[in-house]
N, C-alpha and C. Protein backbone atom coordinates (compact mmCIF):
# COMPACT_ATOMS: atom_id res chain seq x y z
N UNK A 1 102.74 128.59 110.70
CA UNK A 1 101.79 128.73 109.59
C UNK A 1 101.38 127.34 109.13
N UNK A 2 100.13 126.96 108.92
CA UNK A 2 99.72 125.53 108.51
C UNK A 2 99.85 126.20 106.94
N UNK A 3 100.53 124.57 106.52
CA UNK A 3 100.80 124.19 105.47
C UNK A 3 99.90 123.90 104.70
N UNK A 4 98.91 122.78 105.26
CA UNK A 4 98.32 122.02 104.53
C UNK A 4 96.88 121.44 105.47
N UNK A 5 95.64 121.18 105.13
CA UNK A 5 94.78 121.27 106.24
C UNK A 5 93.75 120.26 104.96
N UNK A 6 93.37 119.25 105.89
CA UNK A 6 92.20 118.31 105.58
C UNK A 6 90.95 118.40 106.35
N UNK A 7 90.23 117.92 104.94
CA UNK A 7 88.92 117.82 105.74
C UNK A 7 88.02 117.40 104.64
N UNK A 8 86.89 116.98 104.98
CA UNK A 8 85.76 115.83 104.42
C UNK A 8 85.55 114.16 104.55
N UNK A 9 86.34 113.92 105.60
CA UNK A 9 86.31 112.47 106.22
C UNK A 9 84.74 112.14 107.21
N UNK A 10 84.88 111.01 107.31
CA UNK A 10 83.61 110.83 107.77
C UNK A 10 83.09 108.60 107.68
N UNK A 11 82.24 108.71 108.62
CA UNK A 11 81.93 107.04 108.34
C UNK A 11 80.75 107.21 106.78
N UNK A 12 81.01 106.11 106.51
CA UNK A 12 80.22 105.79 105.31
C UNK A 12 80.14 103.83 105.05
N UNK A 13 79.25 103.99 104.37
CA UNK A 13 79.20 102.36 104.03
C UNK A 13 79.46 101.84 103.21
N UNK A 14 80.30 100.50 102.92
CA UNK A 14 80.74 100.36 101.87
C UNK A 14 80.07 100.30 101.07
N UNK A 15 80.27 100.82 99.73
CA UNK A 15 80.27 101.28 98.61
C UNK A 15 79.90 102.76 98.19
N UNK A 16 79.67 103.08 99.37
CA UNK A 16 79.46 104.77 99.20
C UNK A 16 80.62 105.60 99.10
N UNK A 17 80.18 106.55 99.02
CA UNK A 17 81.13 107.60 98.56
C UNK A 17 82.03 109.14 99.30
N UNK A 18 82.91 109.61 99.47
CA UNK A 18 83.45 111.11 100.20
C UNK A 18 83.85 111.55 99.16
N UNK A 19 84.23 112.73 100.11
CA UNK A 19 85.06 114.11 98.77
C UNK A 19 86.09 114.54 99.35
N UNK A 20 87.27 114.22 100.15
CA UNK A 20 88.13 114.74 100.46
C UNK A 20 88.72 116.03 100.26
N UNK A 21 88.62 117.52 100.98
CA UNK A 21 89.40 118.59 100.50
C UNK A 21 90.68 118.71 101.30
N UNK A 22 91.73 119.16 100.62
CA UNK A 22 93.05 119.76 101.07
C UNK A 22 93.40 120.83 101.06
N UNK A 23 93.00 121.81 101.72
CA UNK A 23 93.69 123.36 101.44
C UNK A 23 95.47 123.19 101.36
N UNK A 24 96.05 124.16 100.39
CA UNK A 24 97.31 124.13 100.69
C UNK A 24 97.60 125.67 100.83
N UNK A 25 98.90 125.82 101.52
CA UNK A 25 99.36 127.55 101.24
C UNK A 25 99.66 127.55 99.83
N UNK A 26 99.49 129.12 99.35
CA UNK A 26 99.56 129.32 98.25
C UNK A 26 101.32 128.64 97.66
N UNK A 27 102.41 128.80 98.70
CA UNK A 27 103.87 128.54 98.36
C UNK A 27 103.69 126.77 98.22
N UNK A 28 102.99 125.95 98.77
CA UNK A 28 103.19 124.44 98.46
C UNK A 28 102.21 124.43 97.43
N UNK A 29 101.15 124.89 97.05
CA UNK A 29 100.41 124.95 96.10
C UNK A 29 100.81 125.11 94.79
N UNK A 30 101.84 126.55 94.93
CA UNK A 30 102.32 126.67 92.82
C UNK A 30 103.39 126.20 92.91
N UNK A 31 104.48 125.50 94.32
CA UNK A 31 105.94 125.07 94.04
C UNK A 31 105.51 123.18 94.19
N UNK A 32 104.51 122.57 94.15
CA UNK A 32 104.96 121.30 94.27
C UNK A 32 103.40 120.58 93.82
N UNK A 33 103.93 119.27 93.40
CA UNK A 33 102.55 118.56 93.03
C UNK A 33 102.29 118.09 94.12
N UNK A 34 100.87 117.66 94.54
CA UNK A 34 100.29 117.63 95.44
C UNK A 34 99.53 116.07 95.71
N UNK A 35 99.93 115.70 96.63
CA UNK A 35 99.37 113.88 96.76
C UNK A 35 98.74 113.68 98.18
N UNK A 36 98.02 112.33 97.82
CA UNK A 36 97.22 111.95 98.97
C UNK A 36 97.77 110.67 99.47
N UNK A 37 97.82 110.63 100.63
CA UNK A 37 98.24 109.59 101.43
C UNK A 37 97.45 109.36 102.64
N UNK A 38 97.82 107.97 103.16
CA UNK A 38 96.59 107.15 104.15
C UNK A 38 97.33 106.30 105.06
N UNK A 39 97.40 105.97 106.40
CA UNK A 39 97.43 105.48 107.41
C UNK A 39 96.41 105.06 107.92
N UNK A 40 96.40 103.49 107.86
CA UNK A 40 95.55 102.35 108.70
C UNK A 40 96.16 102.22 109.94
N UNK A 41 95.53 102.02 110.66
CA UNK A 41 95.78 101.59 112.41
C UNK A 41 96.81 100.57 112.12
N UNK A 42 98.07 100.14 112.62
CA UNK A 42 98.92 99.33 112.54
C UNK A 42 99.36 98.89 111.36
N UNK A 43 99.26 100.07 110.55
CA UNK A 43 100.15 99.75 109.35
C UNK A 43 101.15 101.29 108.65
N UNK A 44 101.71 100.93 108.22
CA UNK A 44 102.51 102.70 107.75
C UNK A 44 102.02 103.24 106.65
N UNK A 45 102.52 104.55 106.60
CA UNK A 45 101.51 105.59 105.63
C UNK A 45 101.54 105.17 104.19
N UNK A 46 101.19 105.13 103.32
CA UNK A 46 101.28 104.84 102.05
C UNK A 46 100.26 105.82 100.95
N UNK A 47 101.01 105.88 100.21
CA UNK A 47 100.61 106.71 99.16
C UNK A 47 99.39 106.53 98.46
N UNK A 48 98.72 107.51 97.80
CA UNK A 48 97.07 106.98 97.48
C UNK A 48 97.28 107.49 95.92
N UNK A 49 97.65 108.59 96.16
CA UNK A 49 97.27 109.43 94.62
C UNK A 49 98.31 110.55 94.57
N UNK A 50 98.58 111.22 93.23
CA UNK A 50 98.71 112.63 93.25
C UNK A 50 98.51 113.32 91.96
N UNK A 51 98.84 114.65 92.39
CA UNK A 51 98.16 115.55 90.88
C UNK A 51 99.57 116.56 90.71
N UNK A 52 100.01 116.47 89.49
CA UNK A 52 101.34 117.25 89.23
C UNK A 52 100.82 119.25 89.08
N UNK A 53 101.63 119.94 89.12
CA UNK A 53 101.39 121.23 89.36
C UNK A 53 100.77 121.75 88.05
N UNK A 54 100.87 121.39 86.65
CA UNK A 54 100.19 122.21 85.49
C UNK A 54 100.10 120.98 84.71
N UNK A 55 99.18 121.66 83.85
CA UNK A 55 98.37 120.67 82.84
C UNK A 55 98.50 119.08 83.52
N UNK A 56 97.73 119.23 84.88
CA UNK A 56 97.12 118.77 85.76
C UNK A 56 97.29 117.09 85.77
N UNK A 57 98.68 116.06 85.24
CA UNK A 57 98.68 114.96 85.82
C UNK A 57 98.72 114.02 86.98
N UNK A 58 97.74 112.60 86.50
CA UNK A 58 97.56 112.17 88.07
C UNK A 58 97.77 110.95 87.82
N UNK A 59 97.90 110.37 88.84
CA UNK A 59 98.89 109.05 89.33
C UNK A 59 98.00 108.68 90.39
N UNK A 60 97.93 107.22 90.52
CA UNK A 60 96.95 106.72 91.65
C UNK A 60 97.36 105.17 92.04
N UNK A 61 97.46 104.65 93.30
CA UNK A 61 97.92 103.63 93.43
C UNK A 61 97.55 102.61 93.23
N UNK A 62 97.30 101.24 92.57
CA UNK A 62 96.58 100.55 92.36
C UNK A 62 95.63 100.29 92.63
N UNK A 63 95.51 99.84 94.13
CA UNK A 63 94.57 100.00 94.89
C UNK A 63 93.25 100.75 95.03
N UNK A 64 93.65 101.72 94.36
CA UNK A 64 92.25 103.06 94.41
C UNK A 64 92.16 103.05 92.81
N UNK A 65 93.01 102.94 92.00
CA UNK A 65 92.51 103.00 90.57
C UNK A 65 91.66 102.76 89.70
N UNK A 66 90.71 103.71 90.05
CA UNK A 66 89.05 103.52 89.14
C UNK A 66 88.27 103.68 89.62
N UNK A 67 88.34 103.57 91.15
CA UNK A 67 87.73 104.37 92.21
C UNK A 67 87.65 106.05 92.71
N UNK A 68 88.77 105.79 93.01
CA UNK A 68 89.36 107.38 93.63
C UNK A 68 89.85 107.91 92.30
N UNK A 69 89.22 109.70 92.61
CA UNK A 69 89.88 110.78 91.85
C UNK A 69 90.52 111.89 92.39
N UNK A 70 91.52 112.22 91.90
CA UNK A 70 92.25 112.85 92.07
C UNK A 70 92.13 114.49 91.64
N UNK A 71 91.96 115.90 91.88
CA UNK A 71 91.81 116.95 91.40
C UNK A 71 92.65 118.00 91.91
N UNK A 72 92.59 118.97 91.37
CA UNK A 72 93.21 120.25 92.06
C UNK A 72 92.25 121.57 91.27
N UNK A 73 91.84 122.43 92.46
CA UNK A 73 91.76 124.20 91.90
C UNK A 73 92.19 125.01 92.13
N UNK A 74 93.45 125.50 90.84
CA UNK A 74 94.37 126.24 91.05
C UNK A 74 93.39 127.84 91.83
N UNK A 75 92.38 128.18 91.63
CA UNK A 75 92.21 129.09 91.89
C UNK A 75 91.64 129.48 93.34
N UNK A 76 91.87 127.97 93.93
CA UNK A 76 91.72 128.31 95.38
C UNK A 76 92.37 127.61 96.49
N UNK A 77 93.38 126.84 95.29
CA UNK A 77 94.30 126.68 96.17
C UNK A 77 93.91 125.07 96.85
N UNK A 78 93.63 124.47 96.49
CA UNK A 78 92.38 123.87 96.47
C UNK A 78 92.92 122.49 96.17
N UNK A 79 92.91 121.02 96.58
CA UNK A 79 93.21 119.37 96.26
C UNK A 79 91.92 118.54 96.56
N UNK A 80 91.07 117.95 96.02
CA UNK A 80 90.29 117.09 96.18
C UNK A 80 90.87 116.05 95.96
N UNK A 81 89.76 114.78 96.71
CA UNK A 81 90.02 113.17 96.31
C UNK A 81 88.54 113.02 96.30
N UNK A 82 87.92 112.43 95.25
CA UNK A 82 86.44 112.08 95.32
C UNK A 82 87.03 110.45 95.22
N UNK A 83 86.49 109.82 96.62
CA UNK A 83 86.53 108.74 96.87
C UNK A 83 85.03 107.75 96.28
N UNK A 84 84.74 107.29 95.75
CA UNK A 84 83.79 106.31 95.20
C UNK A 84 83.90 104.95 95.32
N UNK A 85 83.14 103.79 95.52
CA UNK A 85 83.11 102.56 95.46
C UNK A 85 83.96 102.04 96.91
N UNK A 86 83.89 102.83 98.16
CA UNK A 86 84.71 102.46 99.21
C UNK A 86 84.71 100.88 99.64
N UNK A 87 85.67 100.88 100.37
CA UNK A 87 85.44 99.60 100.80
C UNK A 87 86.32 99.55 102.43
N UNK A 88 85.80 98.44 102.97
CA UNK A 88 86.79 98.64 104.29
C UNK A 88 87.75 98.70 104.41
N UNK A 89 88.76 98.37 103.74
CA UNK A 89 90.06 98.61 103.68
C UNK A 89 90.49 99.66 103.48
N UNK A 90 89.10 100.80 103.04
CA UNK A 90 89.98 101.88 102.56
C UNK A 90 89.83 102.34 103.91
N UNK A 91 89.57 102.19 104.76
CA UNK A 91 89.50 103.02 106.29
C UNK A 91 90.91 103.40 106.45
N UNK A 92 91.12 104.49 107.32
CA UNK A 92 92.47 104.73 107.26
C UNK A 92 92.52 106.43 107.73
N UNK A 93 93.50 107.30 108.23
CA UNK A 93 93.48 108.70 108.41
C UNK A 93 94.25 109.52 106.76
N UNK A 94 93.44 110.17 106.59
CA UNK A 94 94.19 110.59 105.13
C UNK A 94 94.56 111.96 105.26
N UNK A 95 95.94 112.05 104.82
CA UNK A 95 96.80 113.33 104.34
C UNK A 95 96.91 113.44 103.20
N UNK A 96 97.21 114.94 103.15
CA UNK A 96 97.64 115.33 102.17
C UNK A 96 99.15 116.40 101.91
N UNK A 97 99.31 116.24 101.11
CA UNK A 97 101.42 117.61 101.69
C UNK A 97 101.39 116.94 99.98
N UNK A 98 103.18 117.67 99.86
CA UNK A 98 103.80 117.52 98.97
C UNK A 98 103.75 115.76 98.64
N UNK A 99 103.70 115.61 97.09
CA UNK A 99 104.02 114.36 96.58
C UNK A 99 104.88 113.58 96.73
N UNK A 100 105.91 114.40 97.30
CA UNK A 100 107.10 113.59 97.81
C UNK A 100 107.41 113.62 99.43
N UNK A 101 106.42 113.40 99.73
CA UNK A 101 106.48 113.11 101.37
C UNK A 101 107.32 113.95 102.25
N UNK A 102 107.96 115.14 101.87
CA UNK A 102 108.94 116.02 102.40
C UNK A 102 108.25 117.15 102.96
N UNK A 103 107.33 117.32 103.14
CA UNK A 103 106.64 118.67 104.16
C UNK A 103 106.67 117.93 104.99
N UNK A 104 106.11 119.10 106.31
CA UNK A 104 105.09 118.72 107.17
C UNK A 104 103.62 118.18 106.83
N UNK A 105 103.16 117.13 107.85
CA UNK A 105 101.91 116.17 108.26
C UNK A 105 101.03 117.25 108.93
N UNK A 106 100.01 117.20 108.30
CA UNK A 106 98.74 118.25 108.74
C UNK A 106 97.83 116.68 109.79
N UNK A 107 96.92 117.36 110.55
CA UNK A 107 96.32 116.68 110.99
C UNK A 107 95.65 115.28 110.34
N UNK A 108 95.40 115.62 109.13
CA UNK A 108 94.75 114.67 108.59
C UNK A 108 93.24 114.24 108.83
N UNK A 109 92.71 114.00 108.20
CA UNK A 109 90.93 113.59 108.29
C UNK A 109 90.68 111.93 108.51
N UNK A 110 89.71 111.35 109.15
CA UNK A 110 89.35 110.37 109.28
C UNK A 110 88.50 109.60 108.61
N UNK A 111 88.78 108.43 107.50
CA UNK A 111 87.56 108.06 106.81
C UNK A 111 87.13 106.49 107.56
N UNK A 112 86.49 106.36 107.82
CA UNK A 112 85.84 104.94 108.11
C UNK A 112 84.66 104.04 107.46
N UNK A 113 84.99 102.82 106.57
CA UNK A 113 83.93 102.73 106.28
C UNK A 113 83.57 101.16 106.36
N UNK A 114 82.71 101.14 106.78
CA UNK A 114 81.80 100.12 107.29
C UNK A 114 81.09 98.96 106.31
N UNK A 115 81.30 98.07 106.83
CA UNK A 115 80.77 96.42 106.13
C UNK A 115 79.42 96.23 105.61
């Protein structure tokens, strides 16, 4: 059974913008807060963001802070990242799972963005 499934990656130019969605199963959805994480080509995964399970807190890594947003809809189960103000560095494959890195790794989506 997939856990967790991305999608809305894509090339863009810097300073433009994506919308990252995360479907989750309904059981990782109401038992755990839900975060985004990113892998650059030759570097290890690191954490981006996350959104706690009710009255909806979020946490974001420096790096993306003021840029990237963080969301969830409980009613469909549902994790966005509205990425804004990209830059090349943010290139990278992005996941999404539990906040604490303890699920399974869904395929993950590809963002690339260009100079």
């Amino acid at each position: 059974q997939v856990q967790v499934a991305e999608s809305g990656g894509g090339l863009v130019q810097a300073g433009g913008s994506l919308r990252l969605s995360c479907a989750a199963s309904e059981r990782i959805f109401n038992n755990y807060a839900i975060g985004w994480f990113r892998q650059a080509p030759g570097k290890e995964r690191e954490w981006v963001a996350q959104v706690s399970r009710f009255a909806p807190t979020t946490f974001y890594a420096d790096s993306v802070k003021g840029r990237f947003t963080i969301s969830r809809d409980n009613a469909k189960n549902m994790v966005y990242l509205q990425m804004n103000s990209l830059k090349p560095e943010d290139t990278a494959t992005y996941y999404c799972q539990r906040a604490t890195a303890s699920g399974p790794w869904g395929q993950g989506t590809q963002v690339t963005v260009s100079s």
